[in-house]
Structures are given as C-alpha cells and as structure tokens.
Protein backbone atom coordinates (compact mmCIF):
# COMPACT_ATOMS: atom_id res chain seq x y z
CA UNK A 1 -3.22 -1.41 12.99
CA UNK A 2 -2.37 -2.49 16.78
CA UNK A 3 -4.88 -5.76 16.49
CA UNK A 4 -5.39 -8.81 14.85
CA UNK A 5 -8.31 -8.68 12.59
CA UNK A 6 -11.42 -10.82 12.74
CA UNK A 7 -12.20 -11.75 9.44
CA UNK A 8 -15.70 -13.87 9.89
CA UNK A 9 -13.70 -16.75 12.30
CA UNK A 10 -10.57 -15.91 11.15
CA UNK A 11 -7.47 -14.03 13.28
CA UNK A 12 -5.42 -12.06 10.85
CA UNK A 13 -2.37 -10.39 11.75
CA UNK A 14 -1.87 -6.86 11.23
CA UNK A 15 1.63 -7.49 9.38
CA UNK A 16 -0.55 -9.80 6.80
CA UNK A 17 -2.63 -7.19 5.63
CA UNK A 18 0.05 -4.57 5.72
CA UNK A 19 1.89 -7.22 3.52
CA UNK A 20 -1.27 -7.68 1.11
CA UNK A 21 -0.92 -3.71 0.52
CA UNK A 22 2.88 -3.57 -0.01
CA UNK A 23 2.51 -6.56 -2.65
CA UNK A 24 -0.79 -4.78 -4.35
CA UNK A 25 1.15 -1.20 -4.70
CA UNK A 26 4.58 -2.81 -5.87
CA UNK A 27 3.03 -5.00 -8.63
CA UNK A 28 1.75 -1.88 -10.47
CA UNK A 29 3.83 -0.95 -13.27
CA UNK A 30 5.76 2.48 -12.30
CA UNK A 31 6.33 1.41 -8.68
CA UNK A 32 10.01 1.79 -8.30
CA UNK A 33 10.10 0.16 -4.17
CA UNK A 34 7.23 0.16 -1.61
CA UNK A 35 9.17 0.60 1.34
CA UNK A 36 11.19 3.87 1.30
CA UNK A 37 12.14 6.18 4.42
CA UNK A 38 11.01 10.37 3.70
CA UNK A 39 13.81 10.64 1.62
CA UNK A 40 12.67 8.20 -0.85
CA UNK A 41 15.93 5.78 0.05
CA UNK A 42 14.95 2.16 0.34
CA UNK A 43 15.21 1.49 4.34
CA UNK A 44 13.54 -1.44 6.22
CA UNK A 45 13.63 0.48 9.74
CA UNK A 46 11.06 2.59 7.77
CA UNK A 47 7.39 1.75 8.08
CA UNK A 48 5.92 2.53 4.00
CA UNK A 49 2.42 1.12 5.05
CA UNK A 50 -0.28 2.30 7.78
CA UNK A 51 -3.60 -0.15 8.02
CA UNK A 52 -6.52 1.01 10.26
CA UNK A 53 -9.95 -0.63 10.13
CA UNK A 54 -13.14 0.96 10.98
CA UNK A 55 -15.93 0.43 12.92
CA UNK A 56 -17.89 -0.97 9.38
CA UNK A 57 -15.29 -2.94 8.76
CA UNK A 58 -13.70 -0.87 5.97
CA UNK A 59 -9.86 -0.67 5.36
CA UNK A 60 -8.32 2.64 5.52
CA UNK A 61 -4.99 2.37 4.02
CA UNK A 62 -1.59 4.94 3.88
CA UNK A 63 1.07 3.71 1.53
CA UNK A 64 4.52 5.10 1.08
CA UNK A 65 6.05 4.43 -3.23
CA UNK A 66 9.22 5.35 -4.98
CA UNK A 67 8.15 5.82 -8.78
CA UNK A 68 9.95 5.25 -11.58
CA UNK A 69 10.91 8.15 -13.92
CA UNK A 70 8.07 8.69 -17.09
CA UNK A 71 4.88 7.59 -15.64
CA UNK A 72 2.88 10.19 -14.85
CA UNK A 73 2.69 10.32 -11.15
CA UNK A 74 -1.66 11.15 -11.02
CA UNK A 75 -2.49 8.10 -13.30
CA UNK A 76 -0.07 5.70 -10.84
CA UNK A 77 -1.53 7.05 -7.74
CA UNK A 78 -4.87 5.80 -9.09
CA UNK A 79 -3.74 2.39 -10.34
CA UNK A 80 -1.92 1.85 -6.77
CA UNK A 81 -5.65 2.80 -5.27
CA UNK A 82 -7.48 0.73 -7.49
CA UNK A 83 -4.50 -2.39 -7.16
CA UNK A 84 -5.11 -1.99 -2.84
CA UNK A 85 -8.64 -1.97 -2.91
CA UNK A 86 -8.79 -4.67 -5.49
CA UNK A 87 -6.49 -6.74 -3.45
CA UNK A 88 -8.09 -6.02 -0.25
CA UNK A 89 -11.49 -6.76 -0.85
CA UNK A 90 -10.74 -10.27 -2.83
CA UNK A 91 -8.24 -11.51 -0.58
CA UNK A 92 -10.15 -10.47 3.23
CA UNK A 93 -13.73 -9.46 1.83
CA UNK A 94 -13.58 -6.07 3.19
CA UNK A 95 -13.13 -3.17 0.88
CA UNK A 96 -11.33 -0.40 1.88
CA UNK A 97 -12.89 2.69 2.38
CA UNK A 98 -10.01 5.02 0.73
CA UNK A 99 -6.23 4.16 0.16
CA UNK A 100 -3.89 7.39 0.27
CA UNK A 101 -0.72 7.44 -1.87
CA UNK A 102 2.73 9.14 -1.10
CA UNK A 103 5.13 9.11 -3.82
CA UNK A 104 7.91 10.12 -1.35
CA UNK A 105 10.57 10.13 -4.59
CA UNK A 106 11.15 9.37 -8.14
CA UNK A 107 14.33 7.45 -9.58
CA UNK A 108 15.74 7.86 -12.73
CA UNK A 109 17.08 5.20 -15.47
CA UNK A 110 20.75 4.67 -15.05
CA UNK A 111 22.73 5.23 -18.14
C-alpha cells in the first residue's frame, strides 16, 4: 500500500491500516506474534502485513502469524479472516475483499 487512503474526507496512512490488521490477527486466541520473518522468528526488519486497495474500494489483505501449539491451524486461519475483515470494515467502512493467512511457524509451550 504505497498511498494514503481516502476514506470519504479523510487521509489515512498506509502504516494505520497495516496497524489495524496486525492488532485484528494478534488479538485472536492462537496467535503466537504477528510480525515474524520466513522463519517464523519474531524480527521487526520483517514486513508480516501487505495492504492493497482496489479500484471498489475493497481491502485486499496478506498477513504473516506465528501460532501457538494445539489450535488447529484451519479454524485460526478463519478466525484471523473473519477478526481483519471485521476490524476493517468497522473501523474505515470498507470491507475487505479477501484476507490471506500465512502461518509461517508454530511455537511450542515451554516446560
């Protein structure tokens, strides 16, 4: 997302709504950390979020998880879909026309 966004008078920064989605994914329970590099290690320089708007409008959405050991990983790719959209659409008014999910890793309890 290289633009700010007009949202009906309103300028919004790509890092807000890239924010919005990192907040929505890591508040679902089984979400280990949003931001992870391709080895599933926690890394800032890494970029776990990818925003591009349409032409309608519409929020497409790429989003980078760690999971926690025991959920199973179908039901929390759904839940982080439905928590993105959710957020997306009551927080800007636009919905987003499909949120992908990469669980890049899985951590286990310590013991």
């Amino acid at each position: 997302m290289a633009h700010e966004l007009s949202l009906e008078g309103l300028d919004v920064a790509p890092g807000v709504i890239e924010m919005m989605v990192d907040l929505a994914a890591a508040q679902v329970e089984g979400v280990a950390c949003v931001e992870t590099s391709p080895l599933g290690k926690i890394s800032k320089a890494s970029k776990s979020t990818e925003v591009s708007v349409g032409e309608d409008g519409s929020f497409a959405v790429v989003v980078h998880v760690t999971a926690d050991f025991g959920r199973p990983l179908r039901q929390l790719g759904a839940a982080i879909q439905d928590a993105v959209s959710d957020a997306l659409e009551s927080q800007t008014g636009h919905p987003a026309s499909h949120v992908d999910v990469f669980i890049d890793a899985v951590v286990f309890p310590e013991q």
